[in-house]
N, C-alpha and C. Protein backbone atom coordinates (compact mmCIF):
# COMPACT_ATOMS: atom_id res chain seq x y z
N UNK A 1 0.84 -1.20 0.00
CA UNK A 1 0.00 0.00 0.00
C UNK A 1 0.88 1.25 0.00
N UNK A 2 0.17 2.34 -0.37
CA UNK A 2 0.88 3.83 -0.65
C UNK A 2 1.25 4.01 1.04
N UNK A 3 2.42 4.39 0.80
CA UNK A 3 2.74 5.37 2.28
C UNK A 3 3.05 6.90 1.94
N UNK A 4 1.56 7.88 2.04
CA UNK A 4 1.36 9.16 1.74
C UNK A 4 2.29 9.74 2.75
N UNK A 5 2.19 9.39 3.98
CA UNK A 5 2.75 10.39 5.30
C UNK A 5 4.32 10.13 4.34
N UNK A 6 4.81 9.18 3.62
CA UNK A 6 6.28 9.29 3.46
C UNK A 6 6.74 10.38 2.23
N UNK A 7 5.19 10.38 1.58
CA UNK A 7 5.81 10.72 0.11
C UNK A 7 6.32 12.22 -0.19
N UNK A 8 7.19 12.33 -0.95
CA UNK A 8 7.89 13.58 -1.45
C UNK A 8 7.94 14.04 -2.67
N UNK A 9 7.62 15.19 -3.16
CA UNK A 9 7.87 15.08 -4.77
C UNK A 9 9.38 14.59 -5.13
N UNK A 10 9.23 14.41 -6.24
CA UNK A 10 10.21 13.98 -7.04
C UNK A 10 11.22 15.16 -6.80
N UNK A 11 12.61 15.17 -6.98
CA UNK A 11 13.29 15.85 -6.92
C UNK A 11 14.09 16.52 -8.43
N UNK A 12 13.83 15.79 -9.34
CA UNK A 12 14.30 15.89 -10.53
C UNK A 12 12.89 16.77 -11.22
N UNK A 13 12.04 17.13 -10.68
CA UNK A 13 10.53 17.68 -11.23
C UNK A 13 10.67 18.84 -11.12
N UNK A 14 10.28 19.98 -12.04
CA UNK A 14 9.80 21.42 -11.47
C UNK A 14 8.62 21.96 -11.96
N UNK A 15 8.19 23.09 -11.77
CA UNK A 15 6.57 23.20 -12.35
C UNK A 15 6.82 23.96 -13.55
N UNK A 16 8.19 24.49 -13.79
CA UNK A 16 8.80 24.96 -15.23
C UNK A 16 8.37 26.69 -15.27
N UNK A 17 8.05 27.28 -14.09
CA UNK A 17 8.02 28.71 -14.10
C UNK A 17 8.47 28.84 -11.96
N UNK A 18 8.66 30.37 -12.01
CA UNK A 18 8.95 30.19 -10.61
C UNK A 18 8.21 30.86 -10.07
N UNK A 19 8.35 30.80 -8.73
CA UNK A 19 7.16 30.83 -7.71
C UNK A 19 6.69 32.40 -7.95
N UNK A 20 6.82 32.90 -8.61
CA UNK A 20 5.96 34.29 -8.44
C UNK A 20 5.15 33.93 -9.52
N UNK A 21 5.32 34.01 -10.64
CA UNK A 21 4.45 33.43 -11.66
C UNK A 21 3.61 32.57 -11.56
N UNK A 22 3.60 31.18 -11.07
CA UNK A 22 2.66 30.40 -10.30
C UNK A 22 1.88 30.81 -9.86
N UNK A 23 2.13 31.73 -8.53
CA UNK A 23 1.33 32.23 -7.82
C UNK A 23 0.31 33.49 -8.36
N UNK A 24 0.90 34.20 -9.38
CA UNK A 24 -0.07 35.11 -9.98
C UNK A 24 -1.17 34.20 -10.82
N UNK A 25 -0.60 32.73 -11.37
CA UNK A 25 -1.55 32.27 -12.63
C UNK A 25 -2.56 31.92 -11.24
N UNK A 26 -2.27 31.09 -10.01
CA UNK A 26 -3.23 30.29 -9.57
C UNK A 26 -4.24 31.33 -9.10
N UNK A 27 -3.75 32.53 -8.58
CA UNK A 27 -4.38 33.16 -8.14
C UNK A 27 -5.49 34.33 -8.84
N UNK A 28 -4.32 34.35 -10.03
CA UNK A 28 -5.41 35.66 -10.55
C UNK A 28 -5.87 34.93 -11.93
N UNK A 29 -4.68 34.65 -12.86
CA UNK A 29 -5.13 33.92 -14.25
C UNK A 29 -5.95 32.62 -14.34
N UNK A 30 -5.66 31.78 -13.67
CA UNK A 30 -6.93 30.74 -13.79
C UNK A 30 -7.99 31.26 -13.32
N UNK A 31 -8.55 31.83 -12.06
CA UNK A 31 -9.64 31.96 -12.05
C UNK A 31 -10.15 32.71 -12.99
N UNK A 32 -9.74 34.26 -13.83
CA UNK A 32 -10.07 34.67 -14.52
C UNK A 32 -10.80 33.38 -16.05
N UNK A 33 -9.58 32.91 -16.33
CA UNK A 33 -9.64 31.82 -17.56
C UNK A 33 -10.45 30.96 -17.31
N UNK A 34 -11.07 30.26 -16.46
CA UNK A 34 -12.29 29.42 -16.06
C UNK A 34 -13.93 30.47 -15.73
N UNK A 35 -13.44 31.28 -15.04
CA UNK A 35 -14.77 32.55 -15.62
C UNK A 35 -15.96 32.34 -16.22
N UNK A 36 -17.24 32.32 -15.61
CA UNK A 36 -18.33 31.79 -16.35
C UNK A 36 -18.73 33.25 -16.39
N UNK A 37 -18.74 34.07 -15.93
CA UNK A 37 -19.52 35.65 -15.98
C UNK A 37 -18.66 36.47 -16.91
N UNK A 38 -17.75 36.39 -17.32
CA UNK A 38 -16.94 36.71 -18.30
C UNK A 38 -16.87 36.09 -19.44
N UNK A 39 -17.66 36.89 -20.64
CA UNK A 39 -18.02 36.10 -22.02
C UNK A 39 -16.56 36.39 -22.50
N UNK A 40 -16.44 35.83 -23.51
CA UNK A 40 -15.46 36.05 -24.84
C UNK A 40 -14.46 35.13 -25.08
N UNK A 41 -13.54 34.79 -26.25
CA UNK A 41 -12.57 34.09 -26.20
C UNK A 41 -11.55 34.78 -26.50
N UNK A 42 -11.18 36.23 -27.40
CA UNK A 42 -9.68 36.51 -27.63
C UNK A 42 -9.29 36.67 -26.13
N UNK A 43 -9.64 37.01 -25.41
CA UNK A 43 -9.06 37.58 -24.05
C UNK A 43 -8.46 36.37 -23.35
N UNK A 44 -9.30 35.43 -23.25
CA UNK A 44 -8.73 34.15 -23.24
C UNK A 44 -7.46 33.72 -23.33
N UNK A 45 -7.48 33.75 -24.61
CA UNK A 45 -6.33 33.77 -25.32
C UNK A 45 -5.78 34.26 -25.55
N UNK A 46 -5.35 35.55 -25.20
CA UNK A 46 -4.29 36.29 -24.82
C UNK A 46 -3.77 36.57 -23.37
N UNK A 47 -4.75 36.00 -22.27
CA UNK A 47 -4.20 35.73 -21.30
C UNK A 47 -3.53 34.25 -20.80
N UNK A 48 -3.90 33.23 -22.06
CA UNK A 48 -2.84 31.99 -22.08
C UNK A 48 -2.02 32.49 -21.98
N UNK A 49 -1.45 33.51 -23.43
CA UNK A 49 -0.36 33.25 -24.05
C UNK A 49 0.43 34.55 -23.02
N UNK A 50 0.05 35.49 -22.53
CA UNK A 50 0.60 35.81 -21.67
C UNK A 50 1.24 35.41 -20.50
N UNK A 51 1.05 34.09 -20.07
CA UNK A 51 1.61 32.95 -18.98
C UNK A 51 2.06 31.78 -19.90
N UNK A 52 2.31 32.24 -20.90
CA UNK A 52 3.57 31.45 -22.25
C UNK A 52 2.95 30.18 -22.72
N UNK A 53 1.82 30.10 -23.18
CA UNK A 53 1.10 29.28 -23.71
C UNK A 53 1.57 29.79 -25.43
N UNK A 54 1.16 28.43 -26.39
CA UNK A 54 1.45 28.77 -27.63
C UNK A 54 0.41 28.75 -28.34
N UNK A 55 -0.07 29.72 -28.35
CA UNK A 55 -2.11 29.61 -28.92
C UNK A 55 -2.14 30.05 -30.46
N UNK A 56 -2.26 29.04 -31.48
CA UNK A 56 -2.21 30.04 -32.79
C UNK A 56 -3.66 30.11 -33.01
N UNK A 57 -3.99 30.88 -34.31
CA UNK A 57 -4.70 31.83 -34.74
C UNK A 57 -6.00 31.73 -34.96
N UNK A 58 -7.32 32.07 -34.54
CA UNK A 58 -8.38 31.51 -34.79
C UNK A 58 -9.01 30.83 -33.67
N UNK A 59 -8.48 30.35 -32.77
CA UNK A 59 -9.01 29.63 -31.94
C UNK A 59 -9.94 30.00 -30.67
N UNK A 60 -11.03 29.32 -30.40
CA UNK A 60 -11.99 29.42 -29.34
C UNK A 60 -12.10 28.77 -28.10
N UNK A 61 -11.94 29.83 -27.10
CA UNK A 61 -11.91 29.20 -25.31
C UNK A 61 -13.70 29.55 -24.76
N UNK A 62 -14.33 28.84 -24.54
CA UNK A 62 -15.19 28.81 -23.53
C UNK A 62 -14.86 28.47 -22.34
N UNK A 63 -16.05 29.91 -21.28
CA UNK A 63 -15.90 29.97 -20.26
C UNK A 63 -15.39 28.08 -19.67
N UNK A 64 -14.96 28.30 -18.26
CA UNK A 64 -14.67 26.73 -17.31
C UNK A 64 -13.52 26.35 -18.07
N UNK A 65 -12.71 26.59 -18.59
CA UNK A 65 -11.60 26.01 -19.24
C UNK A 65 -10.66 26.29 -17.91
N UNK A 66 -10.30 25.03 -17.96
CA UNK A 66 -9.07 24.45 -16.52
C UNK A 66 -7.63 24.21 -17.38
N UNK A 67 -6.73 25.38 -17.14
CA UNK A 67 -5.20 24.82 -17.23
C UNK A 67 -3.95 25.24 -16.21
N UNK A 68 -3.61 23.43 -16.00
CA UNK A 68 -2.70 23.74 -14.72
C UNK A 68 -1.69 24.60 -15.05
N UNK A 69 -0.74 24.22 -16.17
CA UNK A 69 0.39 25.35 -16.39
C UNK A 69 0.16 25.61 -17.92
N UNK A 70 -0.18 27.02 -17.72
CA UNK A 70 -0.09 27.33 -19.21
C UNK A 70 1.22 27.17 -20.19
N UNK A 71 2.22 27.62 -19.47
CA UNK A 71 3.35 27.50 -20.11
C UNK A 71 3.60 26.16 -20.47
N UNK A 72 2.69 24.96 -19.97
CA UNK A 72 3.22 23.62 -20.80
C UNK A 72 2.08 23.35 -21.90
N UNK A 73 1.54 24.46 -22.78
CA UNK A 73 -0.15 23.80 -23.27
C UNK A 73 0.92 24.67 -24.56
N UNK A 74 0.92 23.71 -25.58
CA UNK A 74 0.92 24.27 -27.10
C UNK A 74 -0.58 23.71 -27.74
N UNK A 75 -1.31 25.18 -28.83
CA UNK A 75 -1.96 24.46 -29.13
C UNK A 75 -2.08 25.24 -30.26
N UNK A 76 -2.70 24.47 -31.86
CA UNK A 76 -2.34 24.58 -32.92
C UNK A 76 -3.15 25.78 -33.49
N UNK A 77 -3.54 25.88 -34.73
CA UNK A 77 -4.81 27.50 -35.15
C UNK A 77 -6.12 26.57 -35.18
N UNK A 78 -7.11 27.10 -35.31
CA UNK A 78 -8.37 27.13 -35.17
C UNK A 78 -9.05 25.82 -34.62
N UNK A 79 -8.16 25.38 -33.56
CA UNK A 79 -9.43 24.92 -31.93
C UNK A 79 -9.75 25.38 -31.85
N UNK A 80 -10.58 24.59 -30.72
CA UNK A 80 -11.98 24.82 -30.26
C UNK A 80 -11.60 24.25 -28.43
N UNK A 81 -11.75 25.13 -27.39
CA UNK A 81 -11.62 24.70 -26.17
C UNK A 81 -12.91 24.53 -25.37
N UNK A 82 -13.35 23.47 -24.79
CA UNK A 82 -15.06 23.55 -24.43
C UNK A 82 -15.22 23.73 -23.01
N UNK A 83 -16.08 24.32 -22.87
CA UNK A 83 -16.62 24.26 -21.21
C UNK A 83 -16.30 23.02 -20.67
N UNK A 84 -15.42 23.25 -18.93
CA UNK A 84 -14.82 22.67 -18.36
C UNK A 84 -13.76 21.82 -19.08
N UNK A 85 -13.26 21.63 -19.79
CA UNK A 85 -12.02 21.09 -20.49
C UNK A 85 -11.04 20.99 -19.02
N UNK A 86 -10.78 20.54 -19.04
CA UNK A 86 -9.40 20.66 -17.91
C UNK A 86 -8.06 19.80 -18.56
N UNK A 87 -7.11 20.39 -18.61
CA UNK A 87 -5.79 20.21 -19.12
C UNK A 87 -4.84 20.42 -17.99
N UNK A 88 -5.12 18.94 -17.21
CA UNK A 88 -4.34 19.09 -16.24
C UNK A 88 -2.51 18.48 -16.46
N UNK A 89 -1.86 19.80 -17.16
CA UNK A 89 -0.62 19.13 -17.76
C UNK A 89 0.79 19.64 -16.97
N UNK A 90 1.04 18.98 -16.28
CA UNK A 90 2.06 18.99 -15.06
C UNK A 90 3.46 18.55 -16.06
N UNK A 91 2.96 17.99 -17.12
CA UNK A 91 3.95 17.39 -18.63
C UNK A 91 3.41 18.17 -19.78
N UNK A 92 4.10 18.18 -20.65
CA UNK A 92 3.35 18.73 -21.68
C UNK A 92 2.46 18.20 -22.93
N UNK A 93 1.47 19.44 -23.02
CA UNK A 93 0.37 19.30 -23.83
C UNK A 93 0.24 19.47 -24.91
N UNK A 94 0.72 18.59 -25.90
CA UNK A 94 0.72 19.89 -27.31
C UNK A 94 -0.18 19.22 -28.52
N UNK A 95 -1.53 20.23 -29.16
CA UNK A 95 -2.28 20.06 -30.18
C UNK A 95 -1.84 20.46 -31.40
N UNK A 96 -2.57 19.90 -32.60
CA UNK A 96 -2.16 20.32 -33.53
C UNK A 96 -3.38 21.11 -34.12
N UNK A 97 -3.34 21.58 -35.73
CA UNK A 97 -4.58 22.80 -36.00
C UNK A 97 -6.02 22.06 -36.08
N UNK A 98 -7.10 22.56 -35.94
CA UNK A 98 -8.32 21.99 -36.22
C UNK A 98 -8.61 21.27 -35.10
N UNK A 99 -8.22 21.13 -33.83
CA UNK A 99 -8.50 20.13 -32.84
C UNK A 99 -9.41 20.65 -31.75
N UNK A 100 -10.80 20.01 -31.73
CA UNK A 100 -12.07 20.38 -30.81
C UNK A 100 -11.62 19.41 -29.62
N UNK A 101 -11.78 20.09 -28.42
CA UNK A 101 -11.93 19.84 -27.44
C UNK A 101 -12.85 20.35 -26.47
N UNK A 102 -13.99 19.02 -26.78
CA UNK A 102 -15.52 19.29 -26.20
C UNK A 102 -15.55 19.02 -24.56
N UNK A 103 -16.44 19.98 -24.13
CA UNK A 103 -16.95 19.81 -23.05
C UNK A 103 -16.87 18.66 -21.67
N UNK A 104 -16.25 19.21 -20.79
CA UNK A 104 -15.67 18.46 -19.48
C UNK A 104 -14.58 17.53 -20.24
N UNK A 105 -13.72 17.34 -21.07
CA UNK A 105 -12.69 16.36 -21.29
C UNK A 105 -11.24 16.74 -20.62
N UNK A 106 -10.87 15.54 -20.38
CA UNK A 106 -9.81 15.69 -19.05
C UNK A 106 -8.78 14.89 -19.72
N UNK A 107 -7.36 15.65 -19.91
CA UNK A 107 -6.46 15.51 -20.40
C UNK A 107 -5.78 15.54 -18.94
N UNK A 108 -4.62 14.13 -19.02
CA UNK A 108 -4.00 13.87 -17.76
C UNK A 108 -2.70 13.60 -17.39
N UNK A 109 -1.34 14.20 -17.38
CA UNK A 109 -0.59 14.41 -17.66
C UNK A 109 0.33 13.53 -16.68
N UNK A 110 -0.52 13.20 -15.63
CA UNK A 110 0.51 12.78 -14.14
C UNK A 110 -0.22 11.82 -13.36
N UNK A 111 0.49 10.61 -12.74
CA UNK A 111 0.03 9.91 -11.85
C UNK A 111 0.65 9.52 -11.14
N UNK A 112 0.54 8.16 -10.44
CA UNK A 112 1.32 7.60 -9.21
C UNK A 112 1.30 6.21 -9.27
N UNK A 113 2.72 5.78 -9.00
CA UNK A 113 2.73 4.46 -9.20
C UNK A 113 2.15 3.76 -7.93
N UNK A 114 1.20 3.26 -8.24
CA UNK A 114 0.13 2.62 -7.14
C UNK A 114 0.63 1.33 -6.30
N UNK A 115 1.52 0.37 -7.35
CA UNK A 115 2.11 -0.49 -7.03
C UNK A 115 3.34 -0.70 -5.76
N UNK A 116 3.70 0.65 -5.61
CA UNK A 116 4.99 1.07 -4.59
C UNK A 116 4.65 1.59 -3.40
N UNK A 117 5.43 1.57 -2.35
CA UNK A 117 4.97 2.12 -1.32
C UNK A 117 5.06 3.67 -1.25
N UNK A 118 6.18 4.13 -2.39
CA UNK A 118 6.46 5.56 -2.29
C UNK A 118 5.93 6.23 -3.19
N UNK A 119 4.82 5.65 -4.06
CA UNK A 119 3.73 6.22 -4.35
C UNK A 119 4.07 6.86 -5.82
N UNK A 120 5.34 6.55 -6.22
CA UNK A 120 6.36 7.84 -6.87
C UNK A 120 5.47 7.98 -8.20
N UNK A 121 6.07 9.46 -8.39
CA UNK A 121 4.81 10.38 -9.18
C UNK A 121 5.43 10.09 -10.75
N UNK A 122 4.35 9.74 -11.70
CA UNK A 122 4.76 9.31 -12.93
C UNK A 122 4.63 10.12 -14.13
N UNK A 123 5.00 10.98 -15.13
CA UNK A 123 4.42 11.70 -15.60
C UNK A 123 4.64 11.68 -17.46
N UNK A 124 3.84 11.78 -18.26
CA UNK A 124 4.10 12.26 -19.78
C UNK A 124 3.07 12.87 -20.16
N UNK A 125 3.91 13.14 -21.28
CA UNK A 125 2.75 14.18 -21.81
C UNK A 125 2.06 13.73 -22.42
N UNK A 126 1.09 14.63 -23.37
CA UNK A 126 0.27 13.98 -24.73
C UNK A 126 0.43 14.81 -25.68
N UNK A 127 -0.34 14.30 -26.78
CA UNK A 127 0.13 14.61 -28.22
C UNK A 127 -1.19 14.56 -28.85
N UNK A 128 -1.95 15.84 -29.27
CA UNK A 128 -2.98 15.66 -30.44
C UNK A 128 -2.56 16.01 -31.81
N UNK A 129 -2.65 15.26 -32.46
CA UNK A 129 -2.04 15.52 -34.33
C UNK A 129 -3.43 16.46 -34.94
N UNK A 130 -3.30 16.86 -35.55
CA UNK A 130 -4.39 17.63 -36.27
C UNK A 130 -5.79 17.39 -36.89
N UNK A 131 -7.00 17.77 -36.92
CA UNK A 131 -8.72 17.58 -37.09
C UNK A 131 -8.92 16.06 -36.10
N UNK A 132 -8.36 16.61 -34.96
CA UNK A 132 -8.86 15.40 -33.98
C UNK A 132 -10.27 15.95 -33.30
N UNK A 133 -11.09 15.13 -32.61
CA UNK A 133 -12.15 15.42 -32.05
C UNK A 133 -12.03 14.43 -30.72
N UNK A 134 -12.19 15.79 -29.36
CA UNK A 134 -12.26 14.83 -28.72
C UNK A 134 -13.65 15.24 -27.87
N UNK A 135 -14.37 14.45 -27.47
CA UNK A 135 -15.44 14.75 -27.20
C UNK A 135 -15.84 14.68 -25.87
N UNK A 136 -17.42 15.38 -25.48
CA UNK A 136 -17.45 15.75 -23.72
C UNK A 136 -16.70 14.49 -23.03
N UNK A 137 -16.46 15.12 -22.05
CA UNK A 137 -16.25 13.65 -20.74
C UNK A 137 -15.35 12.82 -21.42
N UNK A 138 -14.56 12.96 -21.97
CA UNK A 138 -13.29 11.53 -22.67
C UNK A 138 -12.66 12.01 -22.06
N UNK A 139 -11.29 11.15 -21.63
CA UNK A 139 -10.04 11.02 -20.79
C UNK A 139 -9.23 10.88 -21.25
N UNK A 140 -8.25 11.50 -21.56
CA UNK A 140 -6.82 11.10 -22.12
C UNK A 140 -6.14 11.22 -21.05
N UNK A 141 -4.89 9.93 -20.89
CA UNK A 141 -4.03 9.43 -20.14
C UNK A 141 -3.05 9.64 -20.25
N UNK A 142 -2.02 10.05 -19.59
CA UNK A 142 -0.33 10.46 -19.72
C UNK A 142 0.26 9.81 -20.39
N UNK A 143 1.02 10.10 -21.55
CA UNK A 143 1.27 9.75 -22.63
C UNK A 143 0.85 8.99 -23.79
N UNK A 144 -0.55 9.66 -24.19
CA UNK A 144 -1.68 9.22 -25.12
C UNK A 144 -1.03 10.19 -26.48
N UNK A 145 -1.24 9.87 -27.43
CA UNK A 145 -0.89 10.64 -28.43
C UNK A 145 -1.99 9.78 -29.61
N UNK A 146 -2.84 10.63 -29.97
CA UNK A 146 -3.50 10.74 -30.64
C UNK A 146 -3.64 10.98 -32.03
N UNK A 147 -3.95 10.19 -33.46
CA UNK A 147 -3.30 10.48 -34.36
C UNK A 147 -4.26 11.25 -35.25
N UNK A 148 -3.43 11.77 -36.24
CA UNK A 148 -4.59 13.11 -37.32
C UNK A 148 -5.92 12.33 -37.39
N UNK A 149 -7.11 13.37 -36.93
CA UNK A 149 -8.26 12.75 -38.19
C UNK A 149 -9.38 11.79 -36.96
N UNK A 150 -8.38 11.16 -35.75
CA UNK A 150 -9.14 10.50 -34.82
C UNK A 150 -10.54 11.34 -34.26
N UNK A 151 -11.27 10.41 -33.76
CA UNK A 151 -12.23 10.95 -32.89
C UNK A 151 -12.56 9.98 -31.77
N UNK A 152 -12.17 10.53 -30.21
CA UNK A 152 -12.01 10.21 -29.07
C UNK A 152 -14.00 10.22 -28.56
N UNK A 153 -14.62 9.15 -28.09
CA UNK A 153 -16.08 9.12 -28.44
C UNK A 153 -16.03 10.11 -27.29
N UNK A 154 -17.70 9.81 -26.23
CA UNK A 154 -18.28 10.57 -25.59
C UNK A 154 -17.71 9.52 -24.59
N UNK A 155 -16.99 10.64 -23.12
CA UNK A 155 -17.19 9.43 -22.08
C UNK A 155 -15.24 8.53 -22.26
N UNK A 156 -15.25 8.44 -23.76
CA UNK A 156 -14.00 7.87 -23.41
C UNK A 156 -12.31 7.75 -22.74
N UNK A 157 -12.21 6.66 -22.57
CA UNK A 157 -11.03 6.55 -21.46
C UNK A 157 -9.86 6.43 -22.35
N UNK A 158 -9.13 6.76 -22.99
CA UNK A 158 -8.02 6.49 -23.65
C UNK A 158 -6.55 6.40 -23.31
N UNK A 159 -5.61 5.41 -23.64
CA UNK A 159 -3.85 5.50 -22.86
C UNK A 159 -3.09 4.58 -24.42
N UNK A 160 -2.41 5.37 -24.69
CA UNK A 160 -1.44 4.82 -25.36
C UNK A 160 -0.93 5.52 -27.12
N UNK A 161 -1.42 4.84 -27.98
CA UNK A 161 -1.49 5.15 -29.33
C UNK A 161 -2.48 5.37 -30.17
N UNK A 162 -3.57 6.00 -30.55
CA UNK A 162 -4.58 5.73 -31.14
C UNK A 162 -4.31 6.41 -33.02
N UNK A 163 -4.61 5.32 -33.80
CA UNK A 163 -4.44 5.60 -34.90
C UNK A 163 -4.70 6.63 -35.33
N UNK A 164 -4.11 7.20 -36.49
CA UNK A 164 -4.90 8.35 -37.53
C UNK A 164 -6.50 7.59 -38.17
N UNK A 165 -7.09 8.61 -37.58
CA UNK A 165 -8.66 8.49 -38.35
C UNK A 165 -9.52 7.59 -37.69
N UNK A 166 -9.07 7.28 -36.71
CA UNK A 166 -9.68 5.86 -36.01
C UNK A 166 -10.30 6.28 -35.29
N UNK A 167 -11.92 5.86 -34.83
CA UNK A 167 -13.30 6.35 -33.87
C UNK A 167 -13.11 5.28 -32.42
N UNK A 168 -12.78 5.75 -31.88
CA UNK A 168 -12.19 5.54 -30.22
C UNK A 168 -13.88 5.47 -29.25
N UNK A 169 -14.33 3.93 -28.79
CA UNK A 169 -15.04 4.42 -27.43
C UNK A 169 -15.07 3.40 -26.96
N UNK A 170 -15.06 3.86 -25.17
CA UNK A 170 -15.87 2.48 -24.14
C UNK A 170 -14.54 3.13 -23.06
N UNK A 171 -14.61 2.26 -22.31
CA UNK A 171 -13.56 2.31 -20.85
C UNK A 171 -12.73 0.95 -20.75
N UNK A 172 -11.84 0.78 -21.24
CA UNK A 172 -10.53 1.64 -21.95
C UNK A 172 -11.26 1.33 -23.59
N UNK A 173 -10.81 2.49 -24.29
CA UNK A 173 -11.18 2.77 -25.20
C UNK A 173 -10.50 1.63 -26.48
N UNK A 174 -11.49 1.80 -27.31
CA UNK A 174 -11.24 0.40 -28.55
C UNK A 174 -11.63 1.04 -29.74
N UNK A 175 -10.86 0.84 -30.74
CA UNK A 175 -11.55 1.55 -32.20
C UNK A 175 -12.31 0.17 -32.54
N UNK A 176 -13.85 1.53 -32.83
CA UNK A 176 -14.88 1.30 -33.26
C UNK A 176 -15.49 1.19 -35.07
N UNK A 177 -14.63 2.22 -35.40
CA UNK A 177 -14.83 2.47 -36.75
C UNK A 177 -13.84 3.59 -36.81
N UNK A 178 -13.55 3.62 -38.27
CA UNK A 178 -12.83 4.73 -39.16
C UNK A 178 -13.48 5.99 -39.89
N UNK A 179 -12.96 6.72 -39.44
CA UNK A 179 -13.55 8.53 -39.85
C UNK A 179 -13.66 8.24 -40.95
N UNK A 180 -14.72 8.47 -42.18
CA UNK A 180 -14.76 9.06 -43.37
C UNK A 180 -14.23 10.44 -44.06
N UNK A 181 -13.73 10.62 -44.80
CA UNK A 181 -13.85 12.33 -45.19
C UNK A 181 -15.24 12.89 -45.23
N UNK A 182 -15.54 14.04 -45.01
CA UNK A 182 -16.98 14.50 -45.27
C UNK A 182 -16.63 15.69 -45.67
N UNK A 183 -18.08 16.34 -46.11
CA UNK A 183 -18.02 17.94 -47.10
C UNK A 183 -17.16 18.76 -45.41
N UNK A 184 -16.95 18.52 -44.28
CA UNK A 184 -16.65 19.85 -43.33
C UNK A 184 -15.34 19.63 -43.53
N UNK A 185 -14.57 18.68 -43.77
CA UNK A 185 -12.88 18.37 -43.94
C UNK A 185 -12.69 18.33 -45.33
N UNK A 186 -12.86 19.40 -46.36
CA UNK A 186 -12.70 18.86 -47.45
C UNK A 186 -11.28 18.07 -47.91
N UNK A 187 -10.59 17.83 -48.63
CA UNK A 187 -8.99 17.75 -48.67
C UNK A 187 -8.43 18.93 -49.27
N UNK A 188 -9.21 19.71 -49.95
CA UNK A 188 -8.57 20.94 -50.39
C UNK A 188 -8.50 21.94 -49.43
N UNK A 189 -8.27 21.64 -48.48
CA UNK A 189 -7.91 22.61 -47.21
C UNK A 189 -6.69 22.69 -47.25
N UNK A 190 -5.71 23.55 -46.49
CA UNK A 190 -4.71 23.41 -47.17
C UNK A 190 -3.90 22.53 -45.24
N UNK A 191 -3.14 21.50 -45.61
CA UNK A 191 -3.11 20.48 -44.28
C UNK A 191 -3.85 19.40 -43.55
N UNK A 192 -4.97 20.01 -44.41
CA UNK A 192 -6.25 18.57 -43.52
C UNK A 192 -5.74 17.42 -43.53
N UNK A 193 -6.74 16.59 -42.82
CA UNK A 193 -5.49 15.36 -42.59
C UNK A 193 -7.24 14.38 -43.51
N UNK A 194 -7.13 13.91 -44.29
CA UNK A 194 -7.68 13.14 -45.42
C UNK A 194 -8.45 11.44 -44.79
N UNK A 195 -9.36 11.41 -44.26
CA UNK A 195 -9.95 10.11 -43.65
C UNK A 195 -10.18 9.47 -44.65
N UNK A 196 -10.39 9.74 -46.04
CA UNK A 196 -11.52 8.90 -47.01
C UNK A 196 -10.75 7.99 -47.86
């Protein structure tokens, strides 16, 4: 069993900004950035990228958006960030362009080895490739990387590799079927990533 009273962070870990910065995001910038009485998204997004987030062009934050360190969230041009999203990335997060991230989905950057007594803290990042969809309530797991074109279902639990174009659902997640191209992805976009 875990022995909490023993455990210590890691010593080789840092939160990758220093303690004054921290303390301004926890205190003033997240709550602002999760904000339900405060409409809009450029502001949003210019108060990522002001705590060194890499936000390109086009992209949309709805209110409840949860990020632990901005400075570890790259994310590509024209997302989509959804109410309550939480990007809890203690590792880093990085999307590519066209990538929706619907409502309450929890990206998870860090855990604990359960198996040990010292509990020791485990961490990777993730990886979304470009016109991914991930949808309300899905879970991505520390070091999930996700390939162009996928779609992560409703609800799903995901850890590991998931193909390009491949339709992801259940707990732990299983491809279900393969994305088609449709008229909203044409291929004459210029980068789309091509299902058909």
């Amino acid at each position: 069993m875990q022995r909490l009273d023993t455990y210590s962070t890691p010593p080789h870990w840092h939160p990758g900004a220093t303690a004054a910065v921290r303390t301004v995001w926890f205190c003033l910038g997240s709550p602002l950035l999760a904000a339900r009485w405060l409409p809009g998204s450029a502001w949003r997004v210019a108060l990522l990228r002001a705590f060194g987030a890499l936000i390109g062009k086009g992209c949309r934050i709805k209110p409840g958006l949860r990020v632990q360190f901005p400075w570890r969230l790259e994310v590509g041009e024209h997302c989509w960030l959804g109410e309550h999203a939480w990007f809890d990335n203690l590792a880093p997060v990085k999307m590519g362009h066209r990538v929706c991230v619907s409502q309450g989905a929890y990206l998870c950057t860090g855990n604990h080895d359960f198996r040990s007594p010292g509990f020791e803290q485990r961490l990777a990042g993730i990886t979304v490739e470009d016109d991914v969809w991930i949808a309300a309530r899905a879970v991505l797991a520390p070091g999930t990387v996700v390939g162009a074109g996928a779609v992560i279902c409703l609800a799903a639990v995901v850890h590991g590799a998931v193909p390009a174009c491949a339709i992801m659902r259940g707990n732990p997640a299983v491809v279900v079927g393969q994305r088609g191209q449709t008229a909203a992805t044409p291929t004459t976009l210029p980068g789309a990533q091509s299902c058909g």
